[in-house]
N, C-alpha and C. Protein backbone atom coordinates (compact mmCIF):
# COMPACT_ATOMS: atom_id res chain seq x y z
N UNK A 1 70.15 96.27 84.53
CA UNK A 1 71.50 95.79 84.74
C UNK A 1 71.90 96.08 86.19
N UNK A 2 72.34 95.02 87.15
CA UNK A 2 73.22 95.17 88.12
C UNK A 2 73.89 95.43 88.45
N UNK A 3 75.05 96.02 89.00
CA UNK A 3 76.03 96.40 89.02
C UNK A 3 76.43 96.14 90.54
N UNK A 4 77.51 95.79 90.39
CA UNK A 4 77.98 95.22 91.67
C UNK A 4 79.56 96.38 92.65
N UNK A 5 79.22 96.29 93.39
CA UNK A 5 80.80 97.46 94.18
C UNK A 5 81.54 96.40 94.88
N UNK A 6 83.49 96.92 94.50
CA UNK A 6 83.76 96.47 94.70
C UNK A 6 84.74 96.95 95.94
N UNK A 7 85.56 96.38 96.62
CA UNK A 7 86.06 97.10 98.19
C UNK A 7 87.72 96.78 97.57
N UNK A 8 88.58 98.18 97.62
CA UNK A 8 89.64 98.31 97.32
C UNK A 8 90.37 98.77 98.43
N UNK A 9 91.41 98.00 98.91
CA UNK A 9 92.19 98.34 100.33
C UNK A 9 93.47 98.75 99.74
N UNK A 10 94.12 100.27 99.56
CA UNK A 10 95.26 101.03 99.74
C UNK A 10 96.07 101.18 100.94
N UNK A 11 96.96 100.85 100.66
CA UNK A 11 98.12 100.84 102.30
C UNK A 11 98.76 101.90 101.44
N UNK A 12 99.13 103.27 102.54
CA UNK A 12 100.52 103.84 102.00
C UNK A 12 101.43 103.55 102.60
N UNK A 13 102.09 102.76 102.04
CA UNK A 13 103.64 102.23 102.88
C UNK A 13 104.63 103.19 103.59
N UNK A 14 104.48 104.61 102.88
CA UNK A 14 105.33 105.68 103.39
C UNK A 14 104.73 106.74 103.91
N UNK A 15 103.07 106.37 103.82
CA UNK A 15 101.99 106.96 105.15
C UNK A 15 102.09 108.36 103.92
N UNK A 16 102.25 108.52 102.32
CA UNK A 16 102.18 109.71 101.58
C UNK A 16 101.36 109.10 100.38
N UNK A 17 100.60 110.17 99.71
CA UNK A 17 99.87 109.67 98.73
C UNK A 17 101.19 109.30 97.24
N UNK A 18 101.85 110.20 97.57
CA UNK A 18 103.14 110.07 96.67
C UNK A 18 104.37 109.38 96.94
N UNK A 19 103.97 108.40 97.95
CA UNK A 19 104.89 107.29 97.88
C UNK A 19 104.65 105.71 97.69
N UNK A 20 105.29 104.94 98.37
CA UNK A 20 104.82 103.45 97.63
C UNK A 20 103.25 103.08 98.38
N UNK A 21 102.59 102.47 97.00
CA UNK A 21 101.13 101.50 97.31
C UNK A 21 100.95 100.63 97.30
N UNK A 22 100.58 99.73 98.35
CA UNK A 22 99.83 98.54 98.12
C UNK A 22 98.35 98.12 98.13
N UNK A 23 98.21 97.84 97.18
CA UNK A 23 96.50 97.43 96.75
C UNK A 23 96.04 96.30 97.03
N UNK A 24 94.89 95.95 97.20
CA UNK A 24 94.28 94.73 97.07
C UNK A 24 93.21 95.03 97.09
N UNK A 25 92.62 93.86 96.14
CA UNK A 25 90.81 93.96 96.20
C UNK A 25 90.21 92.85 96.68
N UNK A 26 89.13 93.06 97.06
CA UNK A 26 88.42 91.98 97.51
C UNK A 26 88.17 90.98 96.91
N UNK A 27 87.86 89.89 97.61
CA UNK A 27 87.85 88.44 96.98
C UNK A 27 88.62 88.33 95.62
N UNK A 28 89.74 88.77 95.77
CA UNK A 28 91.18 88.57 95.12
C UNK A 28 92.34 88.51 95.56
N UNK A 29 92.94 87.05 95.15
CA UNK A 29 94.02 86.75 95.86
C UNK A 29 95.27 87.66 95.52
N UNK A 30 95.46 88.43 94.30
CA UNK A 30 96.40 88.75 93.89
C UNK A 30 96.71 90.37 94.79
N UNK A 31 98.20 90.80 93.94
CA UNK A 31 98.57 92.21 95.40
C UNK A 31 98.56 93.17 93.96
N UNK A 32 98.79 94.64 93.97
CA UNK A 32 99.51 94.97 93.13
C UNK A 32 100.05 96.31 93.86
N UNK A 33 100.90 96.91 93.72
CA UNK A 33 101.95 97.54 93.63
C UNK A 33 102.24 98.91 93.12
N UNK A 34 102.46 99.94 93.46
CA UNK A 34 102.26 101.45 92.77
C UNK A 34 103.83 101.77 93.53
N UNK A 35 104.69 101.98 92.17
CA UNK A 35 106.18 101.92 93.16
C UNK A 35 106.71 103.63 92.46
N UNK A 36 107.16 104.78 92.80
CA UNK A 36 107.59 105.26 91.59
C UNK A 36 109.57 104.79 91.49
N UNK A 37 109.26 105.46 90.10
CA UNK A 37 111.30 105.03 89.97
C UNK A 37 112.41 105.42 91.08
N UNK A 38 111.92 106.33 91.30
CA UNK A 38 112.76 107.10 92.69
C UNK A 38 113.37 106.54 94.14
N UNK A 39 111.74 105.11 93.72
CA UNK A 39 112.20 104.63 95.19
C UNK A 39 112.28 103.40 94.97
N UNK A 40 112.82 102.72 93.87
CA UNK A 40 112.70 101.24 93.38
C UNK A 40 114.42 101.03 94.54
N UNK A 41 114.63 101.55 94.75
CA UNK A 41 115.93 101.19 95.60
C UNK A 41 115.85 100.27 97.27
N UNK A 42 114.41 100.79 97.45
CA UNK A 42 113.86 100.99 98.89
C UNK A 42 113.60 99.61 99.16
């Protein structure tokens, strides 16, 4: 079996592991998002 790796790009938006994330993976168009409640204001 093959197994293939895949390349995951994390931005910390607030430059903290405990603040907002943005994700993306490779050869995927889509974003996703790591927000906590604290800062849904921001």
């Amino acid at each position: 079996m093959v197994t293939r790796s895949k390349s995951i790009n994390l931005f910390l938006m607030d430059g903290t592991a405990n603040g907002r994330i943005k994700c993306t993976l490779a050869n995927w168009i889509g974003v996703a998002y790591k927000v906590p409640r604290t800062e849904l204001d921001k």
